[in-house]
Protein backbone atom coordinates (compact mmCIF):
# COMPACT_ATOMS: atom_id res chain seq x y z
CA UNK A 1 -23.17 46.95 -32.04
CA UNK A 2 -23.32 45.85 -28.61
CA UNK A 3 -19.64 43.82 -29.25
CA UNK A 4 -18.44 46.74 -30.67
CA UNK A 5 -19.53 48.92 -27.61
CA UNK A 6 -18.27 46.24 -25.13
CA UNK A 7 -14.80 46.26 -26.61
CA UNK A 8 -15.24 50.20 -26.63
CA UNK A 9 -15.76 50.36 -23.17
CA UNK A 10 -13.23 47.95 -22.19
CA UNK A 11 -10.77 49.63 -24.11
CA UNK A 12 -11.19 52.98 -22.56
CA UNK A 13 -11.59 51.31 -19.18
CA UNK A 14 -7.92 50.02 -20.54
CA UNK A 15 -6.78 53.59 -20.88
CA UNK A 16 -8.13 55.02 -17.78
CA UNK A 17 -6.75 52.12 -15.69
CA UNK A 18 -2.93 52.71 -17.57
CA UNK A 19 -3.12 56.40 -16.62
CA UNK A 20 -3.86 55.88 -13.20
CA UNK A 21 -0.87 53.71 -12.58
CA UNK A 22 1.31 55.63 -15.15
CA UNK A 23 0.33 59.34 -12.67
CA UNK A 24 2.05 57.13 -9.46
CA UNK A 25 4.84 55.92 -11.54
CA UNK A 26 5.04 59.28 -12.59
CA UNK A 27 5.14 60.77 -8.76
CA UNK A 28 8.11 58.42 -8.23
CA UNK A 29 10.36 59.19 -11.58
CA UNK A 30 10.41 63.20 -10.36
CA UNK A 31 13.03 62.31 -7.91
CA UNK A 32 11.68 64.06 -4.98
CA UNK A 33 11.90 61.49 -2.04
CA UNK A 34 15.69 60.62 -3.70
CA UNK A 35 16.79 63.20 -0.89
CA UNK A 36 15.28 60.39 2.10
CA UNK A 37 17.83 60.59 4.94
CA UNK A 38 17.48 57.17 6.31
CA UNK A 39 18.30 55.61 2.36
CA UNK A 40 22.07 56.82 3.33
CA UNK A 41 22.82 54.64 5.93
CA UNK A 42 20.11 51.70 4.38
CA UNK A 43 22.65 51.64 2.06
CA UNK A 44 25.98 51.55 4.34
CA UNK A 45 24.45 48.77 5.90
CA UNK A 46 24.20 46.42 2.81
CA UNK A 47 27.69 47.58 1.94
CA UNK A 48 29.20 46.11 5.63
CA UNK A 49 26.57 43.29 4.98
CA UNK A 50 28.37 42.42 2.00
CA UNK A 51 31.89 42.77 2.95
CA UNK A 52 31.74 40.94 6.22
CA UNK A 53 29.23 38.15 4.88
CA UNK A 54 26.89 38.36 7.91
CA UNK A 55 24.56 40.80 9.29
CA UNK A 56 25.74 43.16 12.01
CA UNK A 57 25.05 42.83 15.62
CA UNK A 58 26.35 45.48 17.09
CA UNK A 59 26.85 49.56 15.61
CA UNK A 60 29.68 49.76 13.49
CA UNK A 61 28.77 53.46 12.13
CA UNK A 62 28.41 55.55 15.11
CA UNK A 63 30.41 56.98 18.05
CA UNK A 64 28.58 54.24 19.80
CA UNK A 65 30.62 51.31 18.67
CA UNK A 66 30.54 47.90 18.78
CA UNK A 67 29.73 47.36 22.56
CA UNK A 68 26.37 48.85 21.31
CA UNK A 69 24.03 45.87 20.64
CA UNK A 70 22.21 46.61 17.34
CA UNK A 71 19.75 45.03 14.62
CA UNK A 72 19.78 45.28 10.84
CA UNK A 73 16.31 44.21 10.74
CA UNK A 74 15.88 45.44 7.13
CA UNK A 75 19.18 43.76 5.99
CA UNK A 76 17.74 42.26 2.88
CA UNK A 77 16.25 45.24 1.46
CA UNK A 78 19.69 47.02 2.51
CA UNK A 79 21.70 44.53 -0.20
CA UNK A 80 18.52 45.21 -2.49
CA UNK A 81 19.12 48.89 -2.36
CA UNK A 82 23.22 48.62 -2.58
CA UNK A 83 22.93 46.41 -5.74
CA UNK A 84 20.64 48.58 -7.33
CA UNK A 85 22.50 51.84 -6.66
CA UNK A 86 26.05 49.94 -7.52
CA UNK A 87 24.69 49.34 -10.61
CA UNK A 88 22.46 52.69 -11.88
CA UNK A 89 23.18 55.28 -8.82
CA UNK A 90 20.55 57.18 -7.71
CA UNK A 91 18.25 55.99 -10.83
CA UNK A 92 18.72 52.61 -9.43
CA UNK A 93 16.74 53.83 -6.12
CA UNK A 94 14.08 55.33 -7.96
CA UNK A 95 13.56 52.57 -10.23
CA UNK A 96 13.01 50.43 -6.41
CA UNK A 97 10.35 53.04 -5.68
CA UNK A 98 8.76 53.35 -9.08
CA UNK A 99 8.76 49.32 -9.73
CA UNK A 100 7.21 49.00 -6.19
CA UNK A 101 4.86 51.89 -6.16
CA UNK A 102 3.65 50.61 -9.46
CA UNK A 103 3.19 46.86 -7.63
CA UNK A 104 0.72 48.57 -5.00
CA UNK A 105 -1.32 50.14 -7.09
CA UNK A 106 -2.20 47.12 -9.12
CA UNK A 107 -2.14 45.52 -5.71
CA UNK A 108 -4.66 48.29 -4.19
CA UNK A 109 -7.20 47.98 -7.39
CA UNK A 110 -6.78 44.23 -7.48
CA UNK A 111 -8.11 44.58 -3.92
CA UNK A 112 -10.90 46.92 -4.59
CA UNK A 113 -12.29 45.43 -7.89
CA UNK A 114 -12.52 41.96 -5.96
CA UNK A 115 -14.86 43.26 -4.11
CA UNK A 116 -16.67 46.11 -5.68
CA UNK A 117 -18.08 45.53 -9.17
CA UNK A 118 -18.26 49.07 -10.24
CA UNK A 119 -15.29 50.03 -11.88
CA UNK A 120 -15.66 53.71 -11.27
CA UNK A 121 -15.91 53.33 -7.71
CA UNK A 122 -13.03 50.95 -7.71
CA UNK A 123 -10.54 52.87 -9.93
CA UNK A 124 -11.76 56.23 -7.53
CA UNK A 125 -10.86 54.21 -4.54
CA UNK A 126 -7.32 53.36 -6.20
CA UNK A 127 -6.84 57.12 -7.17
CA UNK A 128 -7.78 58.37 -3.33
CA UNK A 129 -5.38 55.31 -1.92
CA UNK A 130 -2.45 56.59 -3.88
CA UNK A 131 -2.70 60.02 -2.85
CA UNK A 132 -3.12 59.27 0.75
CA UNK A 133 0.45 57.13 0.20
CA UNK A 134 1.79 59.41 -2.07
CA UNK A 135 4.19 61.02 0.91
CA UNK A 136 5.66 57.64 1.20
CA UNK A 137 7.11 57.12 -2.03
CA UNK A 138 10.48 57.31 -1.13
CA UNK A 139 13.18 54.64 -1.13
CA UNK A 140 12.69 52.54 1.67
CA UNK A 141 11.87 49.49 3.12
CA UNK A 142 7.91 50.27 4.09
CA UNK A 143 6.92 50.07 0.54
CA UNK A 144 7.59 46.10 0.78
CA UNK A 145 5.23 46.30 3.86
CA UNK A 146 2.42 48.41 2.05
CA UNK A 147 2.54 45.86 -0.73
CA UNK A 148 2.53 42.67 1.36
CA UNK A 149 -0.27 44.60 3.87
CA UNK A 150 -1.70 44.84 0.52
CA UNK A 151 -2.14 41.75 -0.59
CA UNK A 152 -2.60 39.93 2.83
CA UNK A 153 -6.18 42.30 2.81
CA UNK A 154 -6.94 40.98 -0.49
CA UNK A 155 -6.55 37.36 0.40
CA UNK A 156 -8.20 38.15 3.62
CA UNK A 157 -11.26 39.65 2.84
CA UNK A 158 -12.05 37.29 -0.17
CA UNK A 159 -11.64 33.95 1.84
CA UNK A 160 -13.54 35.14 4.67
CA UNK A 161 -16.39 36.10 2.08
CA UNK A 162 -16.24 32.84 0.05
CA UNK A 163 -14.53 30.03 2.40
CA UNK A 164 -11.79 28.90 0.18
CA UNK A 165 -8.46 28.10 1.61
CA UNK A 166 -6.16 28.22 -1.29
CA UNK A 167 -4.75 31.84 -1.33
CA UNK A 168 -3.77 31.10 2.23
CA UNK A 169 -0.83 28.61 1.52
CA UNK A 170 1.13 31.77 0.06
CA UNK A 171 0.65 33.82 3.57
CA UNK A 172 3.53 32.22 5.32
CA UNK A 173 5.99 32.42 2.59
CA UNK A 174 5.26 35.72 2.36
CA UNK A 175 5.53 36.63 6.11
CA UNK A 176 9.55 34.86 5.77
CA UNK A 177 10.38 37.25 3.49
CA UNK A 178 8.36 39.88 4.96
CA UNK A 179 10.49 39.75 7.92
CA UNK A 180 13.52 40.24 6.58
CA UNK A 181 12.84 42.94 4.73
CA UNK A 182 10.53 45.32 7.38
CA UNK A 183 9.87 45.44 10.98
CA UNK A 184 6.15 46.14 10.35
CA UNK A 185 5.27 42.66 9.77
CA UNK A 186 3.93 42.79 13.24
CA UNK A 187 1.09 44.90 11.56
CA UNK A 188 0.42 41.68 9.11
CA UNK A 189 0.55 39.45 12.40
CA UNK A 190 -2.19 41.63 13.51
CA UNK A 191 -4.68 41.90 11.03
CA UNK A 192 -4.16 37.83 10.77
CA UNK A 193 -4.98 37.38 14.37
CA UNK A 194 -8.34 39.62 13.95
CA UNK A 195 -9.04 37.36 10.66
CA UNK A 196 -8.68 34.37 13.52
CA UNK A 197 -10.94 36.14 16.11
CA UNK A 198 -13.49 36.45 14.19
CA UNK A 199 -14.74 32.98 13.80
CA UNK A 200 -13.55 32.15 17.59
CA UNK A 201 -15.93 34.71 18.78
CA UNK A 202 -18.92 33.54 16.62
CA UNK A 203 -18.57 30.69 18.16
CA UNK A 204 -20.29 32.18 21.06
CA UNK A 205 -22.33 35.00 19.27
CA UNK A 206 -24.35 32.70 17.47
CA UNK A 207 -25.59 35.26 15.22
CA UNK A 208 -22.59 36.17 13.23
CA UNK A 209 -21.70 33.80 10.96
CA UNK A 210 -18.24 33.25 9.62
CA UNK A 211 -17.05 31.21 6.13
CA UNK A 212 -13.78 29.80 7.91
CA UNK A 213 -13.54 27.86 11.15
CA UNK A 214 -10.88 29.13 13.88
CA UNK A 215 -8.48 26.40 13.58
CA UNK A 216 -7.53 27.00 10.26
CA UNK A 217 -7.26 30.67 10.93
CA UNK A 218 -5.25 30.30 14.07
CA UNK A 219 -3.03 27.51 12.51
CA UNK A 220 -2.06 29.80 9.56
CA UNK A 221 -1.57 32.43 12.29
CA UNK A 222 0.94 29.99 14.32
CA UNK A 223 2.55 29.01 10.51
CA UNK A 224 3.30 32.52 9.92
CA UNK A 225 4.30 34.13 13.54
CA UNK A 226 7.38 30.31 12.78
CA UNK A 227 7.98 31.71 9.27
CA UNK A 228 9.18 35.04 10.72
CA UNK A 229 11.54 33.52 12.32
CA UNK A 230 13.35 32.57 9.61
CA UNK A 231 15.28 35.71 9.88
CA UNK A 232 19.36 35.95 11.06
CA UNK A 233 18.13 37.27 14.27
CA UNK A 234 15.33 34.96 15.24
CA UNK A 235 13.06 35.90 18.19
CA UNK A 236 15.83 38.81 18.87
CA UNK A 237 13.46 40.62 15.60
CA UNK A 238 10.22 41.00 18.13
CA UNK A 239 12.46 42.52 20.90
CA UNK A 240 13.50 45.15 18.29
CA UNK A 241 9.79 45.78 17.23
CA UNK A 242 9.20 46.14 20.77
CA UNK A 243 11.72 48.66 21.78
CA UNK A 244 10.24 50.46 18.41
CA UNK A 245 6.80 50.52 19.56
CA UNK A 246 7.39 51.58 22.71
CA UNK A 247 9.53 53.97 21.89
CA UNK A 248 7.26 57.18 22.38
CA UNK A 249 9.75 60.27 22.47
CA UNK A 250 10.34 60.00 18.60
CA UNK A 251 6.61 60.74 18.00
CA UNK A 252 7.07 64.83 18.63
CA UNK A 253 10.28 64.56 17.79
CA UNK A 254 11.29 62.93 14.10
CA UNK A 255 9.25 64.55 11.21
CA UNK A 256 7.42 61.23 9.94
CA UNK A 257 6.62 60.03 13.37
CA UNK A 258 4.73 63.05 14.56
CA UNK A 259 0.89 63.08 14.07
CA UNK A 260 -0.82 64.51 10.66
CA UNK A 261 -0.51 68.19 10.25
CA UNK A 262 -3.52 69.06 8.00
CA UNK A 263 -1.19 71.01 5.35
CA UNK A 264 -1.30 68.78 2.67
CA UNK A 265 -3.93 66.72 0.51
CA UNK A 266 -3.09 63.48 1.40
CA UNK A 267 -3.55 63.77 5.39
CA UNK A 268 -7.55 65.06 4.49
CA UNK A 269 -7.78 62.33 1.70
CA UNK A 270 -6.56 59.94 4.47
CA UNK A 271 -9.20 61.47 7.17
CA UNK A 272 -11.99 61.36 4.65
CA UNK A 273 -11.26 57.81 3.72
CA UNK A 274 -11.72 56.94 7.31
CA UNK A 275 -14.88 58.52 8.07
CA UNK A 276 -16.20 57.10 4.88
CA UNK A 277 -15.33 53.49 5.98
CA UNK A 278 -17.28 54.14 9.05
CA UNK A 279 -20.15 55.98 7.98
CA UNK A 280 -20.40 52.61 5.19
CA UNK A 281 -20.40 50.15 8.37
CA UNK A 282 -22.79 52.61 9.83
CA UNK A 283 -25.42 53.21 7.15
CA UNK A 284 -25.55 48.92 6.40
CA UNK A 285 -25.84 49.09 9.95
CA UNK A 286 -23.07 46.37 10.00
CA UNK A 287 -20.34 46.24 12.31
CA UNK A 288 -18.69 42.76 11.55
CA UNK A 289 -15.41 42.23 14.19
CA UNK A 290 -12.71 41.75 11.68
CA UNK A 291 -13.26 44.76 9.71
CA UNK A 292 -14.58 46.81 12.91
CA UNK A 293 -11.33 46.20 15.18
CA UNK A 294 -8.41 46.76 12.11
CA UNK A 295 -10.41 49.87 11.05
CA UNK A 296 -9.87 50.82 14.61
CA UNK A 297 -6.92 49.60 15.18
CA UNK A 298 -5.76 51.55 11.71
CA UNK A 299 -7.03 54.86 12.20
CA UNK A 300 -5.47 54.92 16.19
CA UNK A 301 -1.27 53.88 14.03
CA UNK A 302 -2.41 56.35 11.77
CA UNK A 303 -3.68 59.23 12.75
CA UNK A 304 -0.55 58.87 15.81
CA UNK A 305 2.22 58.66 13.19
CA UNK A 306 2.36 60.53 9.29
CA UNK A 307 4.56 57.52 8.26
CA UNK A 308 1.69 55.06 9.49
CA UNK A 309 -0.99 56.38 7.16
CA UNK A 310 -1.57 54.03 4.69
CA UNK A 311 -2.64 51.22 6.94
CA UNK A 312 -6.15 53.20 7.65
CA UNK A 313 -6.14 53.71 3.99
CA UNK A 314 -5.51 50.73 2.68
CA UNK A 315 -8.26 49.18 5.55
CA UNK A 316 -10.89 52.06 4.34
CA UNK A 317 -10.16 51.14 0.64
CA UNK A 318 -11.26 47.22 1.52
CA UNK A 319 -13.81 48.25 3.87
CA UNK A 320 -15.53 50.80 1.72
CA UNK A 321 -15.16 48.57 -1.66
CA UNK A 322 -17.01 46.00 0.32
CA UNK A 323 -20.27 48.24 1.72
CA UNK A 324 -20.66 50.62 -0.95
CA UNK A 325 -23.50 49.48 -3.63
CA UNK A 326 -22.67 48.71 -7.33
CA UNK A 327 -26.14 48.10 -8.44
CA UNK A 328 -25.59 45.37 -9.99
CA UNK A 329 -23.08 46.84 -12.87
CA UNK A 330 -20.83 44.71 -14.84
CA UNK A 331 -17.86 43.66 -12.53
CA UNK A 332 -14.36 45.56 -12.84
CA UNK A 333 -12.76 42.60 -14.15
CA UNK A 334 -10.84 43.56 -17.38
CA UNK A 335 -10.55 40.76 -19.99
CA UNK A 336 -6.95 39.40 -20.44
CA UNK A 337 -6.24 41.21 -23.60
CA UNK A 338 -7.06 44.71 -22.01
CA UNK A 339 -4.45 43.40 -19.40
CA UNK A 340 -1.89 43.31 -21.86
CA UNK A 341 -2.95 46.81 -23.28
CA UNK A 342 -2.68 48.22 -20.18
CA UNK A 343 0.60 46.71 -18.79
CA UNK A 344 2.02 48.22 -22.33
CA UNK A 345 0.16 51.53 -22.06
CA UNK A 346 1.98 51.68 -18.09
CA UNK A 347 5.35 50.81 -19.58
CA UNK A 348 5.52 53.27 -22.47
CA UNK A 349 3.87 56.14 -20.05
CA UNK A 350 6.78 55.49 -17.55
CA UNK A 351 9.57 55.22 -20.35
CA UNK A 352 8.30 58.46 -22.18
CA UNK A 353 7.65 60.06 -18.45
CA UNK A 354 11.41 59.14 -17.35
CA UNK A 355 12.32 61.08 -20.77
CA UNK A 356 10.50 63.84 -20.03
CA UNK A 357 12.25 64.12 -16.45
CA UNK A 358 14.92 63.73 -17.90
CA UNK A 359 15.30 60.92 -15.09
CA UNK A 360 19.38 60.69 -14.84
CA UNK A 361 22.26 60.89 -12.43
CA UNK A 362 23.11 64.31 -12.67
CA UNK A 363 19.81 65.40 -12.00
CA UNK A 364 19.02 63.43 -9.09
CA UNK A 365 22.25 64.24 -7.84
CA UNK A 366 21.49 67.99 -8.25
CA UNK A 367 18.27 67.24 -6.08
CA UNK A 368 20.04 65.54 -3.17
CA UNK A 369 22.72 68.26 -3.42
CA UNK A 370 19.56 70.59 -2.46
CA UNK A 371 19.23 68.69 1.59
CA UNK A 372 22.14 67.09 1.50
CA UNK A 373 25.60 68.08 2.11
CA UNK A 374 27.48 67.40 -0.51
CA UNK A 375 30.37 70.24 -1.21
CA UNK A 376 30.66 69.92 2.37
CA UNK A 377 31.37 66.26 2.50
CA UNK A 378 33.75 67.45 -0.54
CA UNK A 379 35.50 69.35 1.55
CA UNK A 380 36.49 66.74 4.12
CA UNK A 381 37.03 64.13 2.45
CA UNK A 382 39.55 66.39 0.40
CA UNK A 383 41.13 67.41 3.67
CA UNK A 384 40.99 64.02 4.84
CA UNK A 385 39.74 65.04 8.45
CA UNK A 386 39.34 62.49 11.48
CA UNK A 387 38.34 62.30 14.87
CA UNK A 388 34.59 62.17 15.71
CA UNK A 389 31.96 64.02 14.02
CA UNK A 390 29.12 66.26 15.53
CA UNK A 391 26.19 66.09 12.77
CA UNK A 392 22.25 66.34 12.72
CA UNK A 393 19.98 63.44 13.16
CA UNK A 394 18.90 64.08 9.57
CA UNK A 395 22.33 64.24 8.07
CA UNK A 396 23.38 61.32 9.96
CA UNK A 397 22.44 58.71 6.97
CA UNK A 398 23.97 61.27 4.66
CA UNK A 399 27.37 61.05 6.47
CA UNK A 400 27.32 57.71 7.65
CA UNK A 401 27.36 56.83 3.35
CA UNK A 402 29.71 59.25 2.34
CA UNK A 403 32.53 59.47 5.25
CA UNK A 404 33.03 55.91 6.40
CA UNK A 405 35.94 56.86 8.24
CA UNK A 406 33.97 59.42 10.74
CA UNK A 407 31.84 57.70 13.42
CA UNK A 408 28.52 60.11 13.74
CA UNK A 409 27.25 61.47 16.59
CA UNK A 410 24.21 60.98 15.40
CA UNK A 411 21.25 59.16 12.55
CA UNK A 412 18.26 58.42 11.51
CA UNK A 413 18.10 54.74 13.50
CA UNK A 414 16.23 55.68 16.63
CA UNK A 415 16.05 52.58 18.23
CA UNK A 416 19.81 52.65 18.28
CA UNK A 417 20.38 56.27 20.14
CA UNK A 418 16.98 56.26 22.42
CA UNK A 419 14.83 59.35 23.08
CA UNK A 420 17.04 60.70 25.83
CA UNK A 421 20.40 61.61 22.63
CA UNK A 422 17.75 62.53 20.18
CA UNK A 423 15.85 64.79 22.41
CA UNK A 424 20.01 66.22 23.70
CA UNK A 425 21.20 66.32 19.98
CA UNK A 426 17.58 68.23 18.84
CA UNK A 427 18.09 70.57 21.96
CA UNK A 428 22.06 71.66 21.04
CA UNK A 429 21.27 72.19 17.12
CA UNK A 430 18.10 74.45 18.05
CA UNK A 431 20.59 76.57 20.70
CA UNK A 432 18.95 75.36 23.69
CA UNK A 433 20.18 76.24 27.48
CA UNK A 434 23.29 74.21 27.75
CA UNK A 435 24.23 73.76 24.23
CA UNK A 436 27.64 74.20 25.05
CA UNK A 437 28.08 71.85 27.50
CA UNK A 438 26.87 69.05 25.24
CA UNK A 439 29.69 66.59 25.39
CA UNK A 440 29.64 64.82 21.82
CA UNK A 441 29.94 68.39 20.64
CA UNK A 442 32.45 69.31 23.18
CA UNK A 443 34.46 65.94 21.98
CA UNK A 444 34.07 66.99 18.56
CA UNK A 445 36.29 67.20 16.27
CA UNK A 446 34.41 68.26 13.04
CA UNK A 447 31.02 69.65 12.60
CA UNK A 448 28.94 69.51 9.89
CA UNK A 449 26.13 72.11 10.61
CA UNK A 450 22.66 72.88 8.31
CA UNK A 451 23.46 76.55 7.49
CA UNK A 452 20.34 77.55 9.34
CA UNK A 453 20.30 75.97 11.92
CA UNK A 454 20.68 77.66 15.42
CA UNK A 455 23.54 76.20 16.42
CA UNK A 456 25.51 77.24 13.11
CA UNK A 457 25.25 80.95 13.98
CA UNK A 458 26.39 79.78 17.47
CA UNK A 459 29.66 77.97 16.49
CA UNK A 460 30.78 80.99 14.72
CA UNK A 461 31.25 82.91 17.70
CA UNK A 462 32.59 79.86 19.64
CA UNK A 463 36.11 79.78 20.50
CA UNK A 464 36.34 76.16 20.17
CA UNK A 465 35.95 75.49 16.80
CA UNK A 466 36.64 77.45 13.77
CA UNK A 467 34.83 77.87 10.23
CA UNK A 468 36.46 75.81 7.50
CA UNK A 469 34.04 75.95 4.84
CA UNK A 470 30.36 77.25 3.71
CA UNK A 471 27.91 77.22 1.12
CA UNK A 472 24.42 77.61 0.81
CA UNK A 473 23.39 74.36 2.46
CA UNK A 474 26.27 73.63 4.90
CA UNK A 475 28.67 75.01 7.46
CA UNK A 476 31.77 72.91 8.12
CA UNK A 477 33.65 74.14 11.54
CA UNK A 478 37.22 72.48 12.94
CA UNK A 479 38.44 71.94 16.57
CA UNK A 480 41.23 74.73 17.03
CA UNK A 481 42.83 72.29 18.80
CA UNK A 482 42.85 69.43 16.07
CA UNK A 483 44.91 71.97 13.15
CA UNK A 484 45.64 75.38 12.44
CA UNK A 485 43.26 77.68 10.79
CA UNK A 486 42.34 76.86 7.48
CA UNK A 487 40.91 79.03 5.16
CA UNK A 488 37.19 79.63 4.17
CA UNK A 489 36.33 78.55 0.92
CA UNK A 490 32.58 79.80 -0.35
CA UNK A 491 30.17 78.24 -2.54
C-alpha cells in the first residue's frame, strides 16, 4: 500500500509538474510578443551578418551610416533568429521563445527544488517566477540571459552550501557563449563577484563561515570576465555595456525601460516576491552577504527598469527556497521515470496546445499586421519609393526588415541614436513645439506615421508632404517635391 501510494503521489506530482511547464509553453504558442519591435531589425542584422561573413562595425541600416561606429553585440542570437525564421517564418520565432521559456522553467524549479524539499512550495515558487517573467516572453535575446542567470544561481547557491567545485568548470564556457549572445552578462559577472566576496570578507568577520575559499572564487571570476572575451569585439563589448548602463534618458522614455507601473499581475507578483525574500532573511534573522547584496542589488535593476524584472525574481525564488521551512518532507526530487512522464506529458500539451492555436503563419502574421505596418510597407515597396525615411522609434525594427533600401530615421537600438534623437524623434511624433522644424523630417522623403499618432493629423495639413496611403494602422505621406500626387488608396 505504501508503494502503491508512493508511485501515486509521484505520479500526480508528474502531472502537476507537466502542467506547469505546459501553461508557459502555452503563454508563448499564443503569439502575442510575435509583434516585438526590436525582433525586426535582430533579424536584419543576422541577414548582413551572413552575407558579408563578419559582424558589423559600423550602422549600415540607418540615416546614420557607416561613419557611425556600432556593435552587434547579440550577433549570434541574430543568425539564431534568421535561420529559424528562414526556415518556419514567424513560427520559427515562437518556437525560439517557447523552446527557451520551457528551458527556464525547468531551470527555475531545478533551482528551487535543490534547495527546498517541499515540493509544493517549490512548484509555487516556479508558478510565481513565471508570471513575474511572463511579460518577457517575447523573441529576443534576454531569454538566453534569464536562462544562463538561471543556472549560474543554481550552481551558485549549491556550492557555496556544500563546498564542491565541480559545477564550476561549466561557468566559463558558459559566460563565452553568454557573451555573444546578450549584453547582460555583466549581471552574471556580478552575482560571481558577490559569490567571491563572500569568503574574502569572512576572512575578517570571523563569524561567518563560508564552504569555498576566495581564491577559487576569484580565479573562476578572472576565468570567466577572459572567456567573455572571446567575442568578435573583444574588450570593445564592456564599452558598449557601459554606454548602455549609463545611458539614463531611455528609462522615461522607451516602454520596457521605464519603472513598473502597477497595472498588471506580474509587477505585484514581482514586488511580493521581493518583500518575501526579505521578510525570510529577516524572520531567520540571517543576513548572509552574498544573498543580502544581489537581493539588493536585484530589486534596485528591477524595480528601475520593467525589462529588468526577473533578476529580483529569480534572486527571491533562490533566496526564499533556501529560508522557508519544509519540515522535514520528502525532497522534490522526482524519480527518473516520472522525468520521462513528464518531459512526454510537456511535449504532447505543447503539440495539442499549438493545435488548438492554431499556431501558423497566417495567423501570426495577422497578429503582427495588428502593430505593425504591413499594407503600408505594401504600398512602398509596390511604388518602389527612395530617399530617406521619417518613421517611429517603434516601427524602426519593422522597417529596417522589410525596406532594406530606406535608411530609417529612427529604431529600437538606443545605444546607437543617444537620448538627445530619441527624446527629438518622441517630441515631433507627439506634435511638440517645433515639430516642424525637425530636420530628419524636414529631409524626408517618405513617412510612415502610426495613424494616431499626433503628428499624423499634423502632416495632413502640412504643405510639404502629401497623403499617399491609409488604413487602420498606418498613414503613408510623400514629399511634394519627390513626385506628383498620387492617389489615396484605403484599407
Amino acid at each position: 500500500m505504501d508503494s502503491f501510494s508512493s508511485r501515486l503521489d509521484g505520479f500526480a506530482r508528474s502531472i502537476l509538474l507537466s502542467a506547469l511547464l505546459a501553461g508557459a509553453a502555452f503563454i508563448c504558442m499564443r503569439g502575442n510578443g510575435i509583434a516585438d519591435p526590436d525582433i525586426w531589425w535582430h533579424l536584419r542584422t543576422g541577414e548582413w551578418i551572413l552575407n558579408h561573413g563578419a559582424v558589423p562595425h559600423a550602422d549600415p541600416f540607418s540615416i546614420l551610416g557607416m561613419a557611425r561606429p556600432w556593435e552587434a553585440y547579440s550577433w549570434l542570437f541574430d543568425l539564431l533568429a534568421l535561420k529559424l525564421f528562414l526556415r518556419w517564418g514567424l513560427v520559427g520565432l515562437v518556437s525560439y521563445s517557447t523552446g527557451m521559456v520551457l528551458a527556464i522553467a525547468a531551470a527555475i524549479y531545478h533551482l528551487a527544488r535543490r534547495l527546498q524539499s517541499d515540493f509544493a512550495v517549490v512548484v509555487l515558487l516556479t508558478f510565481v517566477a513565471i508570471v513575474c517573467i511572463s511579460p518577457l516572453f517575447t523573441p529576443r535575446p534576454w531569454l538566453f540571459t534569464i536562462l544562463f542567470f538561471v543556472l549560474e544561481t543554481d550552481v551558485l547557491m549549491h556550492v557555496r552550501k556544500g563546498g564542491k567545485t565541480r559545477d564550476l568548470v561549466w561557468l566559463p564556457l558558459m559566460f563565452a557563449l553568454w557573451a555573444n549572445l546578450h549584453i547582460q552578462f555583466i549581471y552574471g559577472l556580478l552575482m560571481l563577484g558577490a559569490a567571491a566576496l563572500e569568503p574574502t570578507a569572512a576572512v575578517w568577520r570571523t563569524k561567518e563561515k563560508t564552504a569555498l575559499g576566495p581564491l577559487k572564487l576569484w580565479g573562476l571570476f578572472v576565468a570567466c570576465c577572459l572567456a567573455t572575451l572571446v567575442n568578435p569585439y573583444g574588450w570593445g563589448i564592456y564599452r558598449t555595456a557601459y554606454g548602455l548602463a549609463s545611458q539614463s534618458g531611455v528609462l522615461s522614455t522607451v516602454s520596457e525601460m521605464q519603472s513598473m507601473s502597477f497595472r498588471q499581475f506580474s509587477d505585484y507578483a514581482v514586488l511580493f516576491l521581493a518583500l518575501g525574500a526579505v521578510g525570510a532573511l529577516a524572520w531567520n534573522r540571517r543576513f548572509p552577504l552574498f544573498e543580502t547584496g544581489m537581493l539588493t542589488f536585484a530589486t534596485i535593476v528591477s524595480f528601475r527598469s520593467l525589462r529588468d524584472a526577473w533578476v529580483v525574481a529569480v534572486l527571491a525564488i533562490a533566496v526564499l527556497a533556501s529560508e522557508l521551512p519544509s519540515e522535514g518532507r520528502e525532497r522534490g526530487k522526482l524519480p527518473a521515470l516520472a522525468l520521462l512522464l513528464v518531459t512526454g506529458a510537456v511535449g504532447l500539451l505543447v503539440f495539442l496546445s499549438a493545435a488548438v492555436l492554431e499556431v501558423s503563419n497566417p495567423r501570426l502574421q495577422e497578429l503582427v499586421a495588428k502593430e505593425e505596418p504591413v499594407r503600408a510597407v505594401q504600398f512602398a515597396k509596390d511604388h518602389n519609393f527612395g530617399g530617406s525615411l521619417y518613421n517611429t522609434y517603434d516601427w524602426g525594427g519593422y522597417l529596417i526588415w522589410n525596406l532594406p533600401a530606406l535608411p530609417v530615421s529612427i529604431d529600437g537600438r538606443a545605444a546607437l541614436h543617444g537620448d538627445q534623437r530619441i527624446d527629438r524623434s518622441l517630441a515631433t511624433w507627439n506634435g511638440e513645439r517645433g515639430w516642424a522644424s525637425d530636420p530628419m523630417l524636414s529631409s524626408a522623403r517618405l513617412v510612415i506615421a502610426p495613424i494616431r499618432k499626433p503628428l499624423a493629423q499634423l502632416l495632413r495639413m502640412d504643405s510639404r508632404f502629401e497623403l499617399a496611403f491609409e488604413d487602420n494602422v498606418a498613414a503613408v505621406f510623400i514629399a511634394r517635391n519627390y513626385q506628383s500626387p498620387v492617389a489615396v488608396p484605403t484599407h
